[in-house]
Protein backbone atom coordinates (compact mmCIF):
# COMPACT_ATOMS: atom_id res chain seq x y z
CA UNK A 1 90.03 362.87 -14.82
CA UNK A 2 93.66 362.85 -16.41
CA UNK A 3 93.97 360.69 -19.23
CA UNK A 4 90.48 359.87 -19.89
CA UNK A 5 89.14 361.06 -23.34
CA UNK A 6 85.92 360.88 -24.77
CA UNK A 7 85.24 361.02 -28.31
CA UNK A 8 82.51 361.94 -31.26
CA UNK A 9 83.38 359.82 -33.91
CA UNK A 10 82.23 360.25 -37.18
CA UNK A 11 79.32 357.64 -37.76
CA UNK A 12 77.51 358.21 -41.37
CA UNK A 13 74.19 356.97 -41.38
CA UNK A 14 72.14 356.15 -44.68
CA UNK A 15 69.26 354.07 -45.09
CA UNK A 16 71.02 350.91 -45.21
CA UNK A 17 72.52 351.77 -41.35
CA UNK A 18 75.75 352.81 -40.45
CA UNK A 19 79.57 353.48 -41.51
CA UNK A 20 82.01 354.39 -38.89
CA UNK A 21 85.83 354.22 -38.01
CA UNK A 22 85.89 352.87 -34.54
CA UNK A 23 89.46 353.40 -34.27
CA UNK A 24 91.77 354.93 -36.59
CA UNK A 25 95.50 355.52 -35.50
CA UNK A 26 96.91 358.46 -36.74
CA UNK A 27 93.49 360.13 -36.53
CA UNK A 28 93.65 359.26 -32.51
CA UNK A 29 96.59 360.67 -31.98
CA UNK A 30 96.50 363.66 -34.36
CA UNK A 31 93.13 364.17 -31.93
CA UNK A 32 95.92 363.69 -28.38
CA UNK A 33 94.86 359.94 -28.27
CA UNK A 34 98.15 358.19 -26.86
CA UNK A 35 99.40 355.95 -29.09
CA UNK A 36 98.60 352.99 -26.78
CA UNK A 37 99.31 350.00 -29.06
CA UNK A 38 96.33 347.67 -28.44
CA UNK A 39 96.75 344.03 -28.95
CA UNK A 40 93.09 342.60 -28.30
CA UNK A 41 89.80 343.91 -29.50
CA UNK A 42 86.75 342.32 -27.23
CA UNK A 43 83.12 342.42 -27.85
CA UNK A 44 81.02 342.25 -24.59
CA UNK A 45 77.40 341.64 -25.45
CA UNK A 46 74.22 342.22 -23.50
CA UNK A 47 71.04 341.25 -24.96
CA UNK A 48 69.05 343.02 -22.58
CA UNK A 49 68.51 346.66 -20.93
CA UNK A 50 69.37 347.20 -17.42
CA UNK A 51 72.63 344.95 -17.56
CA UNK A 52 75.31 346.69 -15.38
CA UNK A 53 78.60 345.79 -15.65
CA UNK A 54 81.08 346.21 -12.46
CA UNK A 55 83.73 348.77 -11.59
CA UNK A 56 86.17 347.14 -12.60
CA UNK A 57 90.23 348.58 -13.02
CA UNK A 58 92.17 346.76 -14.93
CA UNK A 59 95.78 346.93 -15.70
CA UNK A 60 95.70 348.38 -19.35
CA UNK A 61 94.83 350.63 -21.42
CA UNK A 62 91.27 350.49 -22.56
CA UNK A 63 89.37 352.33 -26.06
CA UNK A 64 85.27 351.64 -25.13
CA UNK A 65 83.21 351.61 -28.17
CA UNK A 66 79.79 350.76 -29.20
CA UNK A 67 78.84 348.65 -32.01
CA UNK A 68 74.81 348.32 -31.66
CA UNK A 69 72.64 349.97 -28.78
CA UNK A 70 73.38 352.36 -25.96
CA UNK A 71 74.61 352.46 -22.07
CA UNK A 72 75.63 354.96 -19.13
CA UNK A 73 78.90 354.67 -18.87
CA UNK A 74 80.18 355.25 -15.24
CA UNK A 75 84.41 355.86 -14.51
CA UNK A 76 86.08 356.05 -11.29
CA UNK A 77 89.61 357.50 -10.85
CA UNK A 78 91.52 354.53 -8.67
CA UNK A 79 94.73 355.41 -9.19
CA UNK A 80 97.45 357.27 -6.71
CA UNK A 81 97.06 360.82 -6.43
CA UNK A 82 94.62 363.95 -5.94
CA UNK A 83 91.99 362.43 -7.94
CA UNK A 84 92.14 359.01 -6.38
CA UNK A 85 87.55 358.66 -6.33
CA UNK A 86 86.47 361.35 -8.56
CA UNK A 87 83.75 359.90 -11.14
CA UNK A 88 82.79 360.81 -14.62
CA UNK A 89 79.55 359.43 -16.21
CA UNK A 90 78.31 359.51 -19.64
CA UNK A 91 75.48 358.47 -22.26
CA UNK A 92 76.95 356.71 -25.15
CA UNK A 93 75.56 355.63 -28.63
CA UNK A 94 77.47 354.33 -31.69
CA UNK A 95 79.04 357.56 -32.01
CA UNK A 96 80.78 358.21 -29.48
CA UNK A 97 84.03 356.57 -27.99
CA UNK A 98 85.94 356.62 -24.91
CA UNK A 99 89.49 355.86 -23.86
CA UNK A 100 89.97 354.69 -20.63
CA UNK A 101 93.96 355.40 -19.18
CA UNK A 102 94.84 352.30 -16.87
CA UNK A 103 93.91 352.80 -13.54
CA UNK A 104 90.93 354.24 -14.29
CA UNK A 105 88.15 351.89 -13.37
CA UNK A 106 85.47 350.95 -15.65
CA UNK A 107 81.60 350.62 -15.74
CA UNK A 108 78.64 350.73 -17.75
CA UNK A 109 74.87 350.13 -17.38
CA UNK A 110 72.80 348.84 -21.07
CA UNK A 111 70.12 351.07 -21.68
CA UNK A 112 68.99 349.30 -24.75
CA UNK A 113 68.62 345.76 -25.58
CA UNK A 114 71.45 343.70 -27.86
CA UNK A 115 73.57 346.13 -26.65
CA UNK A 116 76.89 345.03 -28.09
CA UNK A 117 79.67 346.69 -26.29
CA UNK A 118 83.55 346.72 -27.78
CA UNK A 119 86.68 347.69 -26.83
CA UNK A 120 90.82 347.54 -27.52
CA UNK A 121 93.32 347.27 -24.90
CA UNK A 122 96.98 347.21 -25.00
CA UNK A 123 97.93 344.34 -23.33
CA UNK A 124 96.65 340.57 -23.38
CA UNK A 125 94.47 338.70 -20.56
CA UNK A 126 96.80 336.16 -18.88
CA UNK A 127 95.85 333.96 -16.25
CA UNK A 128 95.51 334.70 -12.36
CA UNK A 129 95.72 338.13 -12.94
CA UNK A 130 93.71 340.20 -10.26
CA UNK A 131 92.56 343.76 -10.18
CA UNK A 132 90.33 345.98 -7.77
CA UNK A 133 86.55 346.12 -8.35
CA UNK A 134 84.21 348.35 -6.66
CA UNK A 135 81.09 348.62 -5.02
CA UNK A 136 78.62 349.87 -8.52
CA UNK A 137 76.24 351.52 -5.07
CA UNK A 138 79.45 352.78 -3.26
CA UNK A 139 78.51 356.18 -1.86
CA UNK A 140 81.70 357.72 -2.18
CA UNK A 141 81.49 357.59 -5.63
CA UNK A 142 77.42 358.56 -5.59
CA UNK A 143 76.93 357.27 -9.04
CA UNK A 144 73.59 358.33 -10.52
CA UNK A 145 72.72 355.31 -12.18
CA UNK A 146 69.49 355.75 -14.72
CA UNK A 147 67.95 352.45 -13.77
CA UNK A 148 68.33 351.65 -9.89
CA UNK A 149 70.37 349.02 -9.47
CA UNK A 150 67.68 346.65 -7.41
CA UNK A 151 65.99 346.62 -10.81
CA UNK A 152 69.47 346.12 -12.46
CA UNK A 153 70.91 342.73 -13.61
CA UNK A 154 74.31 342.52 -11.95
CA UNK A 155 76.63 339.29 -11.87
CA UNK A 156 76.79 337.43 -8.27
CA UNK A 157 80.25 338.51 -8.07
CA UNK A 158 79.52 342.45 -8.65
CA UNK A 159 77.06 342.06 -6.17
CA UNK A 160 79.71 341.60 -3.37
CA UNK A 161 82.29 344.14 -4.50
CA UNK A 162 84.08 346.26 -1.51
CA UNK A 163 83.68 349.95 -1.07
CA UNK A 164 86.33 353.04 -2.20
CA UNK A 165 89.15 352.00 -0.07
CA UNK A 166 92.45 354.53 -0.69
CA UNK A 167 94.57 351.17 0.14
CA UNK A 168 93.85 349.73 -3.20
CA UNK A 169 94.94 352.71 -4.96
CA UNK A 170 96.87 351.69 -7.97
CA UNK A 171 100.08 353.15 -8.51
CA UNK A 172 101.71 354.30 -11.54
CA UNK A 173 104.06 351.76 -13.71
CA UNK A 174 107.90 352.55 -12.58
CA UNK A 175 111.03 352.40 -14.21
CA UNK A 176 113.38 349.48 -14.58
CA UNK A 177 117.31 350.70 -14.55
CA UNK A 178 119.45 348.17 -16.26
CA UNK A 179 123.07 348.15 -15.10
CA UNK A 180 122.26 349.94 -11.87
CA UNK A 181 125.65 349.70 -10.77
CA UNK A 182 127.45 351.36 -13.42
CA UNK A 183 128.09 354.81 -14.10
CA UNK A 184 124.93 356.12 -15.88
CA UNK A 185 123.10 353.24 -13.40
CA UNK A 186 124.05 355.29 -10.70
CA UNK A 187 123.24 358.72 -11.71
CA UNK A 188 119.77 357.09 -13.20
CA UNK A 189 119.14 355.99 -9.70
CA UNK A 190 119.18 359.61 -8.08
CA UNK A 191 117.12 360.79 -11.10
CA UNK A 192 114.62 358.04 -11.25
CA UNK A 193 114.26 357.27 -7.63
CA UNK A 194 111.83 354.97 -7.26
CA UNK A 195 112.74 352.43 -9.64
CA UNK A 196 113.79 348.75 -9.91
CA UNK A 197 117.42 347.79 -10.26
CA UNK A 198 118.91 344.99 -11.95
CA UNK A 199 123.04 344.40 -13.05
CA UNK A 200 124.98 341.50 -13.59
CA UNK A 201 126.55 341.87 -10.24
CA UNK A 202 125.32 341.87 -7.01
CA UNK A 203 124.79 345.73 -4.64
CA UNK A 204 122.54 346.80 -2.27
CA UNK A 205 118.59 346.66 -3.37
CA UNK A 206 119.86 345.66 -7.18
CA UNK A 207 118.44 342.05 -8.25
CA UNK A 208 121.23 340.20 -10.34
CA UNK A 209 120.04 339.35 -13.96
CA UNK A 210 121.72 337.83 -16.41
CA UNK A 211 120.01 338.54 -19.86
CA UNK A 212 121.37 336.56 -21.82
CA UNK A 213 119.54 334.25 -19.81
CA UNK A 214 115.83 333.55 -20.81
CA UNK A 215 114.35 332.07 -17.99
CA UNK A 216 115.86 334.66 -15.40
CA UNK A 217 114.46 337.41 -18.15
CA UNK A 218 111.07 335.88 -17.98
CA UNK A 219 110.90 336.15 -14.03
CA UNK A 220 110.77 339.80 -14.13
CA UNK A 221 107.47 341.75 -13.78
CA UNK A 222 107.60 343.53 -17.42
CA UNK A 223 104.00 344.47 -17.35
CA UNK A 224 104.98 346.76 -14.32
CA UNK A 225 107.32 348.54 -15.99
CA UNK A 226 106.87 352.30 -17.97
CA UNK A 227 110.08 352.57 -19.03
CA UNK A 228 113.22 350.16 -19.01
CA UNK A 229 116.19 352.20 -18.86
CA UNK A 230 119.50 350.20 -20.24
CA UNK A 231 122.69 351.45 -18.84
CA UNK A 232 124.75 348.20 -19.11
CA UNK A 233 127.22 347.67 -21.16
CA UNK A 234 130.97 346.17 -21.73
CA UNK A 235 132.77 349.19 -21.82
CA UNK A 236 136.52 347.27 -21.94
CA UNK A 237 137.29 348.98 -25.54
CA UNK A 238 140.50 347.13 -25.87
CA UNK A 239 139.58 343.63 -24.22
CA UNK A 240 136.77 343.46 -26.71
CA UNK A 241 139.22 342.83 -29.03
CA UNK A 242 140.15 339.63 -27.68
CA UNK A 243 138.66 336.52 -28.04
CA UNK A 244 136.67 336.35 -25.02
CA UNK A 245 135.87 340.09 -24.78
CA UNK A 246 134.38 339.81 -28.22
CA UNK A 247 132.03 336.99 -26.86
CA UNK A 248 131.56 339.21 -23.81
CA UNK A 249 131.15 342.53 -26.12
CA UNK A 250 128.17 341.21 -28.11
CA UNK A 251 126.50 339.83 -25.36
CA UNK A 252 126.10 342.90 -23.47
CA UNK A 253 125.69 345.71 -25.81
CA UNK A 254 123.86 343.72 -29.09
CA UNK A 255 122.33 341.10 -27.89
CA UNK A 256 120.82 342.23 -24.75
CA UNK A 257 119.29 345.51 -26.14
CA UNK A 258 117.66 343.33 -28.89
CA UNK A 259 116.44 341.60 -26.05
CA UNK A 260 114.98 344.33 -24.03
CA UNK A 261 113.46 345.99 -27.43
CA UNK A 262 111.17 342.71 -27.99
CA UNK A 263 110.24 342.80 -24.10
CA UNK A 264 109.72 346.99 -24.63
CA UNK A 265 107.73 346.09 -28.05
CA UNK A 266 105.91 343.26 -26.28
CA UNK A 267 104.79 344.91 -23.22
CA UNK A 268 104.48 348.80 -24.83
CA UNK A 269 107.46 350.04 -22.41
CA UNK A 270 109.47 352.97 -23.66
CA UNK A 271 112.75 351.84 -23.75
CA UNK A 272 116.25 354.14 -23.53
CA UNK A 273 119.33 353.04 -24.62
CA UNK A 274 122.63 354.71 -24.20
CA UNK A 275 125.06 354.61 -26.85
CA UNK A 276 128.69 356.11 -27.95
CA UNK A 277 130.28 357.89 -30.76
CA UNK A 278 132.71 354.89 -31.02
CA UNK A 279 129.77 353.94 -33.51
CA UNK A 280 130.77 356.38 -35.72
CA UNK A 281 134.86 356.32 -37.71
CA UNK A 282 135.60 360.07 -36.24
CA UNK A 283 136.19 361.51 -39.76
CA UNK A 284 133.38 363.89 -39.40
CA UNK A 285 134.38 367.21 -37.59
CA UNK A 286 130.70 366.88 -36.01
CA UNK A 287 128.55 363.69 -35.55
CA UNK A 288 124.91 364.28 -36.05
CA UNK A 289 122.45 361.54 -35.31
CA UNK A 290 122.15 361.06 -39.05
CA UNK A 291 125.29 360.24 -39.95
CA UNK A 292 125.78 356.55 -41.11
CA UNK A 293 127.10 354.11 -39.13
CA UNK A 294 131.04 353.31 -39.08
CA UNK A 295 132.21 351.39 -36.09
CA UNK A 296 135.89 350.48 -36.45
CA UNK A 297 136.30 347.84 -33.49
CA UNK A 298 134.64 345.11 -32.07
CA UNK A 299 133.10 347.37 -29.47
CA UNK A 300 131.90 349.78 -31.57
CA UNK A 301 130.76 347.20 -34.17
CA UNK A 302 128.71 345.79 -31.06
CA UNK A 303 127.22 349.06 -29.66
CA UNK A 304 126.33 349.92 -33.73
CA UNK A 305 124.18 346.51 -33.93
CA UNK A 306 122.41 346.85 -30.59
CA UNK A 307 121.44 351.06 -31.20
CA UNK A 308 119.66 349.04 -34.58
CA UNK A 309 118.04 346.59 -32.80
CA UNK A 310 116.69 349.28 -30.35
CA UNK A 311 115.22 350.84 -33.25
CA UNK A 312 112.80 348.25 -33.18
CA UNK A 313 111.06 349.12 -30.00
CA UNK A 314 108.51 351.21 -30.92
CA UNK A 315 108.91 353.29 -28.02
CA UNK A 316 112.85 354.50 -27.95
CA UNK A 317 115.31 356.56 -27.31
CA UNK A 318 119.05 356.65 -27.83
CA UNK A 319 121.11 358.36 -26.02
CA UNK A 320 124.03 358.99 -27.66
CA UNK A 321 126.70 359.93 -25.61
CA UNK A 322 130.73 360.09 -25.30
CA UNK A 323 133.58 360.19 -22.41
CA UNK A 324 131.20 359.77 -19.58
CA UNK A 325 132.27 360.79 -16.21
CA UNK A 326 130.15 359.57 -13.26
CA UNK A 327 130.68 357.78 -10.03
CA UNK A 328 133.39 355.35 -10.43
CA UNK A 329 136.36 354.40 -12.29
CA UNK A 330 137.12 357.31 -15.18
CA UNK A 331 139.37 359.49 -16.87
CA UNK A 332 138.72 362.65 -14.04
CA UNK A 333 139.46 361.21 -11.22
CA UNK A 334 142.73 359.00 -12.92
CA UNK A 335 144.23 362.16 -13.74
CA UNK A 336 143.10 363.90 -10.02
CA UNK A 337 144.98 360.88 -8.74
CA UNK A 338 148.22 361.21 -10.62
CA UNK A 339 147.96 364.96 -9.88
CA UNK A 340 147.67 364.57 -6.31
CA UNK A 341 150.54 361.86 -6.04
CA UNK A 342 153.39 363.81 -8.43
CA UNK A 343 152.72 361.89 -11.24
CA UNK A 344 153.31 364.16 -14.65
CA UNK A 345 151.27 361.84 -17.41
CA UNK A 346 151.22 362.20 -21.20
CA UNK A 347 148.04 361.90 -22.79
CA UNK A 348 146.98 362.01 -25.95
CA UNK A 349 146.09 365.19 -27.71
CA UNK A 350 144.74 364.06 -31.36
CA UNK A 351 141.27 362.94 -29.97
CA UNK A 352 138.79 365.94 -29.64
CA UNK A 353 135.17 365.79 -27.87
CA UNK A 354 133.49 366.83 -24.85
CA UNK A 355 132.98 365.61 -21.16
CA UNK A 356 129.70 364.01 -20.61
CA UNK A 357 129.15 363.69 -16.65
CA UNK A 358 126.46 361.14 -15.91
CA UNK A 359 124.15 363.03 -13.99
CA UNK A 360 123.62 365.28 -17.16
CA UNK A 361 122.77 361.93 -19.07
CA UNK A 362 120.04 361.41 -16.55
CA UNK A 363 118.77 364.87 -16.50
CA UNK A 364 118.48 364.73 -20.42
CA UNK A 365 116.70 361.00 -19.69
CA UNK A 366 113.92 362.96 -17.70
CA UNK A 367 113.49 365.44 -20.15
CA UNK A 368 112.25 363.28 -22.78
CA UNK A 369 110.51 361.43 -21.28
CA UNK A 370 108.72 364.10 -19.27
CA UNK A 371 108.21 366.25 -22.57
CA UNK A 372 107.13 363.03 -24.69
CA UNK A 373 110.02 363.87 -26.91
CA UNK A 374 109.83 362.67 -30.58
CA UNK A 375 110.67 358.57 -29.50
CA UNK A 376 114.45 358.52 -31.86
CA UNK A 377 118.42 359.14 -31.46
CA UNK A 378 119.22 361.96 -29.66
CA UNK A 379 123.23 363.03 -29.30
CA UNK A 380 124.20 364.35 -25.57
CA UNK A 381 126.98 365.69 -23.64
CA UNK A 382 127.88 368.85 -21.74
CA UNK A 383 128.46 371.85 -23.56
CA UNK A 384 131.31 374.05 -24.20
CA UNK A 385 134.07 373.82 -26.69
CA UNK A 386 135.62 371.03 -27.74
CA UNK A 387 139.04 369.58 -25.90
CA UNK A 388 141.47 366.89 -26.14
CA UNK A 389 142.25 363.95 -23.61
CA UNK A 390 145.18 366.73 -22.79
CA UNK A 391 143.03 369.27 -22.52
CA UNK A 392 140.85 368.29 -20.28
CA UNK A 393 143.85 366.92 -18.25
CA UNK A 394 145.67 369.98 -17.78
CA UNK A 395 142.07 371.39 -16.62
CA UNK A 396 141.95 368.89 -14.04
CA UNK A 397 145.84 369.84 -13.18
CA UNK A 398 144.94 373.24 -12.59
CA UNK A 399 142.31 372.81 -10.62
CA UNK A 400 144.32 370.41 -8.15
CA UNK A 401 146.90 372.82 -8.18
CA UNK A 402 149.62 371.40 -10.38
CA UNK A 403 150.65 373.01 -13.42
CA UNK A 404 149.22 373.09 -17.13
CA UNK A 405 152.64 372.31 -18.24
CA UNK A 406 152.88 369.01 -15.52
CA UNK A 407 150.95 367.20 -19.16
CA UNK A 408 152.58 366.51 -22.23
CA UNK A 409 151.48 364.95 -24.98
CA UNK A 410 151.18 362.00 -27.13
CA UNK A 411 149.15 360.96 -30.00
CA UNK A 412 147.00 357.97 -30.07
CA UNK A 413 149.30 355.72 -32.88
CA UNK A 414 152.00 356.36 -30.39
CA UNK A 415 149.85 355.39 -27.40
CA UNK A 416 148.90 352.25 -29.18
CA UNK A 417 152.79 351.44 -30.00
CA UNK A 418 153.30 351.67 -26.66
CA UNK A 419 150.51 349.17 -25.54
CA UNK A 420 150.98 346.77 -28.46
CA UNK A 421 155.17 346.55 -27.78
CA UNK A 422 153.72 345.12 -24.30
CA UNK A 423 151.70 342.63 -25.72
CA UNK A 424 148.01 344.15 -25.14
CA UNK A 425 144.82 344.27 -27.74
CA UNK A 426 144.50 347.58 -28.45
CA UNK A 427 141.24 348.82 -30.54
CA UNK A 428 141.07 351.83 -32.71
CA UNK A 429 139.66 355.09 -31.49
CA UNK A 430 137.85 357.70 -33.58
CA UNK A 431 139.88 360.90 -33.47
CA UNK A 432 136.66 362.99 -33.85
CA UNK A 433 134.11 362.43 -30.66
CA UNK A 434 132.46 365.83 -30.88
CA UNK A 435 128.48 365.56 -31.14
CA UNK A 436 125.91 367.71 -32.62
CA UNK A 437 123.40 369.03 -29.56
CA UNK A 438 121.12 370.71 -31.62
CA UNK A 439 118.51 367.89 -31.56
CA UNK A 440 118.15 367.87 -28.02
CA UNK A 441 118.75 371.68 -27.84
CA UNK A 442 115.51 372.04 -30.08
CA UNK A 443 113.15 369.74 -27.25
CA UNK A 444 114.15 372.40 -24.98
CA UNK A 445 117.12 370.79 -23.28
CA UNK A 446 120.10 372.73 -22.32
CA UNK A 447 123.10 370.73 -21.22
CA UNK A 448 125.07 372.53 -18.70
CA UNK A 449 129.10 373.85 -20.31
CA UNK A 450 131.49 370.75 -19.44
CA UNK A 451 133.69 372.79 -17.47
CA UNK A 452 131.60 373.92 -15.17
CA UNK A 453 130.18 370.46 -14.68
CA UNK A 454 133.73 369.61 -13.95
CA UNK A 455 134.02 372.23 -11.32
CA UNK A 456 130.91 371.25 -9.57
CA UNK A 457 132.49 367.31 -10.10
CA UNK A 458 135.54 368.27 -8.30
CA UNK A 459 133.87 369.91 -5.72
CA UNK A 460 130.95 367.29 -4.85
């Protein structure tokens, strides 16, 4: 039965009793325990043998313990999947423990009176909360139950429990996608397929939210979700300089990834966050994820303070990540439109990184969380060697047959001249974009070279 883990603890025993630890962290998941987080510890006692508690599957996690006396426990797979019915039974005493992976329903019968029977789970009873509960004689499941259950004591209501129905199968948590819409939202979408969608603007199958907004935040299921993966942001670089952009800018990429890491911390979600070298000044010739903070505009000031408070999930990832290219608005298809329409561009030629095409960013995504990845800040972006804005330009040029030499170049002060003489905000850029990979090389992830990716961009 995936998931479920039974274990001897170590119970000393002198003549004044017992010693145990019932539950240890690091020792659990030095031993493959997950680290499930529980919240609640409950004490269930039965002062006489012959109690039998109901098959019951409830929505958490659950770590079964003993603290006096002895049962037959009895666990029934109920969730989606080739092992949807398939049973596991076993005699426990104070020394032995058993985790029990949600979906997994749960039952014991007391085979010893003042029986006191404890366990942790990961998430806290709220009201009107219902679950499936099975029939403890169902013959599907053909438990062998020590004591037969007409000489049992069984609760009215586990009396009338229904039989193994594949119906009530439970199905596995899914996957939230925050700014669905966007670039990375839509390349998380064909990745992550069935997940929910939410953005600040209205599309097909994506429910607006607004989360900023508390009561609209508190509407959404959170106890469904696995993993909550945050693609929104304000990307206007040079708006978020202005007044209302710099409202706008903290909003979306501080304050709303603190919120999501106190629902992620709350509800035990793993929660990924995607991030850009703007947090960083570009003096380094290489970022690593290491390197201390140095945002030099308001955008990058606001993406720095919301990659710290995603640190405080304890289940996280960020993705850093730089010039994305996806489905939309972006620097690819700009320049495959001025090539295609005669247009001969300058572009600027002092600011050096690498192409990162969003479906990359949601293969990477998958990885980790498929792997179970260290939880941290990982750098990604295609591979290859490092280009300019021009560069990558005259790449693009090439391939939609114009020539190289159809780009010239600028540099980024005179760039800015240009959009400051006109009146514009203009924010500063960091020369330097280029990321270490060597993190997420060493998980077993290899990101595909960026100019092949832009090959197979142009084509698709």
């Amino acid at each position: 039965m995936p998931g479920l883990v039974v274990l001897r603890l170590d119970r000393r025993d002198d003549s004044r009793g017992f010693f145990k630890e019932n539950w240890q962290r690091q020792k659990m998941v030095d031993l493959g325990l997950p680290d499930f987080g529980p919240v609640q510890n409950n004490v269930s006692f039965n002062a006489e043998r012959g109690v039998t508690r109901g098959i019951h599957t409830e929505p958490w996690d659950k770590f079964v313990s003993l603290a006096t006396g002895r049962i037959f426990g009895a666990w029934v797979d109920m969730r989606e999947g080739e092992t949807f019915g398939a049973t596991f039974t076993l005699e426990m005493d104070t020394s032995v423990a058993v985790f029990v992976p949600r979906g997994v329903g749960n039952s014991y019968q007391v085979l010893e009176d003042a029986t006191a029977y404890t366990y942790l789970v990961n998430q806290h009873w709220r009201p009107g909360i219902t679950y499936p509960a099975l029939a403890l004689d169902d013959a599907a499941c053909a438990i062998d139950w020590p004591i037969p259950l007409t000489e049992a004591i069984i609760s009215d209501k586990d009396q009338n429990n229904p039989s193994l129905d594949p119906s009530t199968a439970i199905a596995p948590k899914k996957a939230l996608i925050v700014g669905a819409l966007g670039q990375v939202g839509r390349a998380l979408q064909a990745e992550f397929g069935d997940s929910d969608l939410v953005d600040i603007v209205e599309g097909d199958g994506v429910t607006v939210l607004d989360l900023t907004d508390a009561a609209a935040v508190a509407e959404l299921p959170w106890h469904d979700y696995a993993v909550v993966l945050n693609a929104a942001a304000y990307t206007a670089v040079d708006a978020a300089e202005t007044a209302d952009g710099r409202r706008t800018a903290w909003a979306a990429n501080a304050t709303a990834p603190a919120t999501l890491a106190r629902l992620a911390r709350e509800h035990g979600a793993t929660l990924v966050h995607y991030s850009s070298e703007y947090v960083f000044d570009g003096t380094a010739e290489e970022h690593t994820e290491d390197e201390p903070l140095s945002p030099l505009g308001v955008y990058a000031q606001a993406k720095a303070a919301g990659d710290i408070a995603v640190g405080t999930a304890p289940r996280h990832y960020v993705v850093r990540t730089s010039w994305v290219i996806g489905e939309g608005k972006n620097f690819v298809r700009t320049m495959t439109s001025l090539a295609s329409n005669g247009v001969s561009p300058s572009v600027v030629s002092d600011q050096v990184g690498r192409l990162t095409f969003a479906d990359e960013l949601a293969r990477a995504t998958r990885h980790l969380i498929d792997t179970d990845a260290p939880f941290g800040i990982y750098n990604v972006s295609n591979a290859g060697a490092p280009m300019s804005w021009a560069e990558i330009a005259r790449e693009v040029f090439t391939r939609s047959g114009r020539s190289a030499s159809d780009v010239s170049e600028t540099t980024t002060a005179e760039y800015a001249a240009g959009v400051l003489d006109k009146g514009g905000p203009f924010a500063p850029r960091p020369l330097q974009s280029v990321m270490s990979l060597s993190k997420i090389r060493a998980t077993g992830f290899e990101p595909e070279d960026a100019l092949s990716a832009l090959d197979r961009y142009l084509a698709g």
